[in-house]
C-alpha atoms as a PDB file:
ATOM      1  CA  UNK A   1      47.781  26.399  43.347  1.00  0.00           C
ATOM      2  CA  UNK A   2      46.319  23.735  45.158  1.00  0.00           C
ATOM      3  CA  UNK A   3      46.498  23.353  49.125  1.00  0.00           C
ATOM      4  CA  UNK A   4      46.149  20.325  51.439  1.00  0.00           C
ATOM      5  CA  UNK A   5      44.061  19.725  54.171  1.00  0.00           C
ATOM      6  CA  UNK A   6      46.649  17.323  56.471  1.00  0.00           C
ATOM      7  CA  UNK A   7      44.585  15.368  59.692  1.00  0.00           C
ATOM      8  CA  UNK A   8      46.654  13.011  62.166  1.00  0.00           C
ATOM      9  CA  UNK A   9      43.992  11.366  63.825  1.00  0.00           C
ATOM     10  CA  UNK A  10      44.014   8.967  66.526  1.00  0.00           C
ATOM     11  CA  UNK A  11      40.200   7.790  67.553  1.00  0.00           C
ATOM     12  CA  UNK A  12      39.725   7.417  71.274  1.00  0.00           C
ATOM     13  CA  UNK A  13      35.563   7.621  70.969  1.00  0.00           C
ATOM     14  CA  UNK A  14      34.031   5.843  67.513  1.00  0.00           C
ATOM     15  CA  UNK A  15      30.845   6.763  68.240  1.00  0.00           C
ATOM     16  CA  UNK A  16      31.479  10.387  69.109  1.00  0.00           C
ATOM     17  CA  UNK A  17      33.991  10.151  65.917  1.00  0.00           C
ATOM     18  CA  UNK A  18      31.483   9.027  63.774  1.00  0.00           C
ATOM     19  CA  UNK A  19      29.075  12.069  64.649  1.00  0.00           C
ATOM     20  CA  UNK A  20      32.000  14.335  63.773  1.00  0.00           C
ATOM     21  CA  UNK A  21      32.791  12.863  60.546  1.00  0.00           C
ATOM     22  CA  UNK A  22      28.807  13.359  59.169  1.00  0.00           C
ATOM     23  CA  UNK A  23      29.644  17.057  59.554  1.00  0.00           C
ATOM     24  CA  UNK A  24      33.330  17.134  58.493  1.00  0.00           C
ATOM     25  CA  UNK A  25      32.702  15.738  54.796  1.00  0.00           C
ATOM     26  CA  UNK A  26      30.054  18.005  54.158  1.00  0.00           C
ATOM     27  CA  UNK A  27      31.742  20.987  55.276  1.00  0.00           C
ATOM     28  CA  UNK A  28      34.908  20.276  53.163  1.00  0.00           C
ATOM     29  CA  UNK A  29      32.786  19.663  49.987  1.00  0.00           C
ATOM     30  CA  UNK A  30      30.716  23.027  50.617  1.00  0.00           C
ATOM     31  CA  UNK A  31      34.679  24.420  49.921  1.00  0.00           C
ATOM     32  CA  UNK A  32      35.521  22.398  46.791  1.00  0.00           C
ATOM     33  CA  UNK A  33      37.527  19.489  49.562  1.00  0.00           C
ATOM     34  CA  UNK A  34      38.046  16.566  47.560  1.00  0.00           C
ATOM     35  CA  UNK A  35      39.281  13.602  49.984  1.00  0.00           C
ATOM     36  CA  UNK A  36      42.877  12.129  47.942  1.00  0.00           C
ATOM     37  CA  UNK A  37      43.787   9.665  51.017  1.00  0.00           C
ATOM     38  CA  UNK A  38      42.049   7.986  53.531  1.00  0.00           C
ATOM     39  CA  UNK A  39      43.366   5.084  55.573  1.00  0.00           C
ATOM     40  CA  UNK A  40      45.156   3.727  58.415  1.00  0.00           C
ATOM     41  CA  UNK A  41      48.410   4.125  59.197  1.00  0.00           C
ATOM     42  CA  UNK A  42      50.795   0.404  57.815  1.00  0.00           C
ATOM     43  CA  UNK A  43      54.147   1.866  58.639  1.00  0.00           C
ATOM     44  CA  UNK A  44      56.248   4.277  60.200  1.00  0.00           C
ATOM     45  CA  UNK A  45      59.325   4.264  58.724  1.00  0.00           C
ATOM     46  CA  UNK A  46      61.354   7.460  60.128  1.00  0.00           C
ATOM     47  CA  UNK A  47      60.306   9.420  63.694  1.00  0.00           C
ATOM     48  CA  UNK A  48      57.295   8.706  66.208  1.00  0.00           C
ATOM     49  CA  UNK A  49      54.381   8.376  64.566  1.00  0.00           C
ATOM     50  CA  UNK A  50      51.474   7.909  67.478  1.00  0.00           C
ATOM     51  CA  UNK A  51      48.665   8.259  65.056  1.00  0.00           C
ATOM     52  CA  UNK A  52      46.574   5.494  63.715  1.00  0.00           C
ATOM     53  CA  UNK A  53      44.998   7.334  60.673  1.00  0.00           C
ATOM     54  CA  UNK A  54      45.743   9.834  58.348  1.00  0.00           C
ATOM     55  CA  UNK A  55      43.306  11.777  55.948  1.00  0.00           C
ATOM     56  CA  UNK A  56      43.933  14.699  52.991  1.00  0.00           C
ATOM     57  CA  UNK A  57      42.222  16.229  51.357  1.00  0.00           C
ATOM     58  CA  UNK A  58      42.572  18.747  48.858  1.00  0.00           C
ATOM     59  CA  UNK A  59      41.782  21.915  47.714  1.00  0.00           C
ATOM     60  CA  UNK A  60      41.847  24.930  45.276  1.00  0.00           C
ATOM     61  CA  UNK A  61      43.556  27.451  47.296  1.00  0.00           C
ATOM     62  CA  UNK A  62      45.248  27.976  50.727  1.00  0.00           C
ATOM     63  CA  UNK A  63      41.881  30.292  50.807  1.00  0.00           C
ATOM     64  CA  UNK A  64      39.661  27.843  50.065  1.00  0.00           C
ATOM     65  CA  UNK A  65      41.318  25.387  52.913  1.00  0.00           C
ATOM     66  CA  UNK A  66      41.322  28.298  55.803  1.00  0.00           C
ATOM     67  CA  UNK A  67      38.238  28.751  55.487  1.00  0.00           C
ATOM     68  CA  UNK A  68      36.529  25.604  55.096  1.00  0.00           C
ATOM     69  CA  UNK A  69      38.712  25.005  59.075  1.00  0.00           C
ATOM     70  CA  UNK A  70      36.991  28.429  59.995  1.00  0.00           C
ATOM     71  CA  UNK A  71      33.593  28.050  58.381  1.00  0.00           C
ATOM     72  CA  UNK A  72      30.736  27.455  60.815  1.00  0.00           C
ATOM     73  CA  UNK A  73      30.103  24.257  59.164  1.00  0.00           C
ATOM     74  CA  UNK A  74      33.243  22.986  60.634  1.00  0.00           C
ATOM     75  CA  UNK A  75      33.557  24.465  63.828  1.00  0.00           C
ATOM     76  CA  UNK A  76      30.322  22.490  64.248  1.00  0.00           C
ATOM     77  CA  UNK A  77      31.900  19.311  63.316  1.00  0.00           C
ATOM     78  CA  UNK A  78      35.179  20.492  65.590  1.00  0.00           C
ATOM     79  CA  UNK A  79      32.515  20.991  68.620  1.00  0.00           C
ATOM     80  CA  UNK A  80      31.109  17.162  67.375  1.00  0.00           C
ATOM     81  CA  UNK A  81      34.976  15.722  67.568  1.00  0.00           C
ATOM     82  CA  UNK A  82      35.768  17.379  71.673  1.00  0.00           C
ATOM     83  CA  UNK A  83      36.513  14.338  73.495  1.00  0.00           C
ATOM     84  CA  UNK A  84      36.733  11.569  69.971  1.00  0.00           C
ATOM     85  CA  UNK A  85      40.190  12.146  69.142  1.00  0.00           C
ATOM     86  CA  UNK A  86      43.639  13.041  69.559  1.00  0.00           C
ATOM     87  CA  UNK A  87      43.764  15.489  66.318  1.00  0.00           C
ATOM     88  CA  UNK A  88      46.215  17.422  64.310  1.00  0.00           C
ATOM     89  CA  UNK A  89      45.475  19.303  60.874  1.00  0.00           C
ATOM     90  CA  UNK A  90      47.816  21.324  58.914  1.00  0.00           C
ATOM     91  CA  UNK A  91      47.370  23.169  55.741  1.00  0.00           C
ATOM     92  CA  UNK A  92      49.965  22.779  53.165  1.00  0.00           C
ATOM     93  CA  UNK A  93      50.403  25.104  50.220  1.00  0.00           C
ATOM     94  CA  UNK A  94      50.946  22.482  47.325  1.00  0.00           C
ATOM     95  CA  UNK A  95      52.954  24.841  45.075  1.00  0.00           C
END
């Protein structure tokens, strides 16, 4: 069953952004990630919503998505994003 990589992002550093994001893609391909939305947030419609993007991606297994976030690739790309963003990821078992 597939699983979902969730980010709530909200960029406070570009630059420093950027240098985590040259890691991040990588590191969620090396696991079979496949990027299914991208963008900035248009609306929100119900609740607070204090984020200005949103990204998943997805992947084979709940496996495969823990650990791509615990691979060393990404931990370097986590060190990369310290100080670029206020950040929330959840994995979601798509079943």
């Amino acid at each position: 069953m597939p699983a979902y990589g969730v980010a709530l992002v909200t960029v406070t550093d570009p630059g420093k952004y950027q240098e985590y994001q040259k890691l991040a893609g990588p590191a969620a391909t090396k696991f079979g990630g496949k990027v299914v939305v991208r963008g900035v947030v248009e609306s929100v419609n119900e609740g607070k919503g204090p984020y200005q993007r949103v990204m998943v991606v997805e992947f084979a297994t709940v496996e495969a998505a823990k650990a791509f976030y615990s691979s060393p690739e990404y931990l370097a790309a986590r060190e990369k994003r310290i100080g670029a963003a206020d950040f929330n990821m959840l994995i979601v078992d798509g079943s």
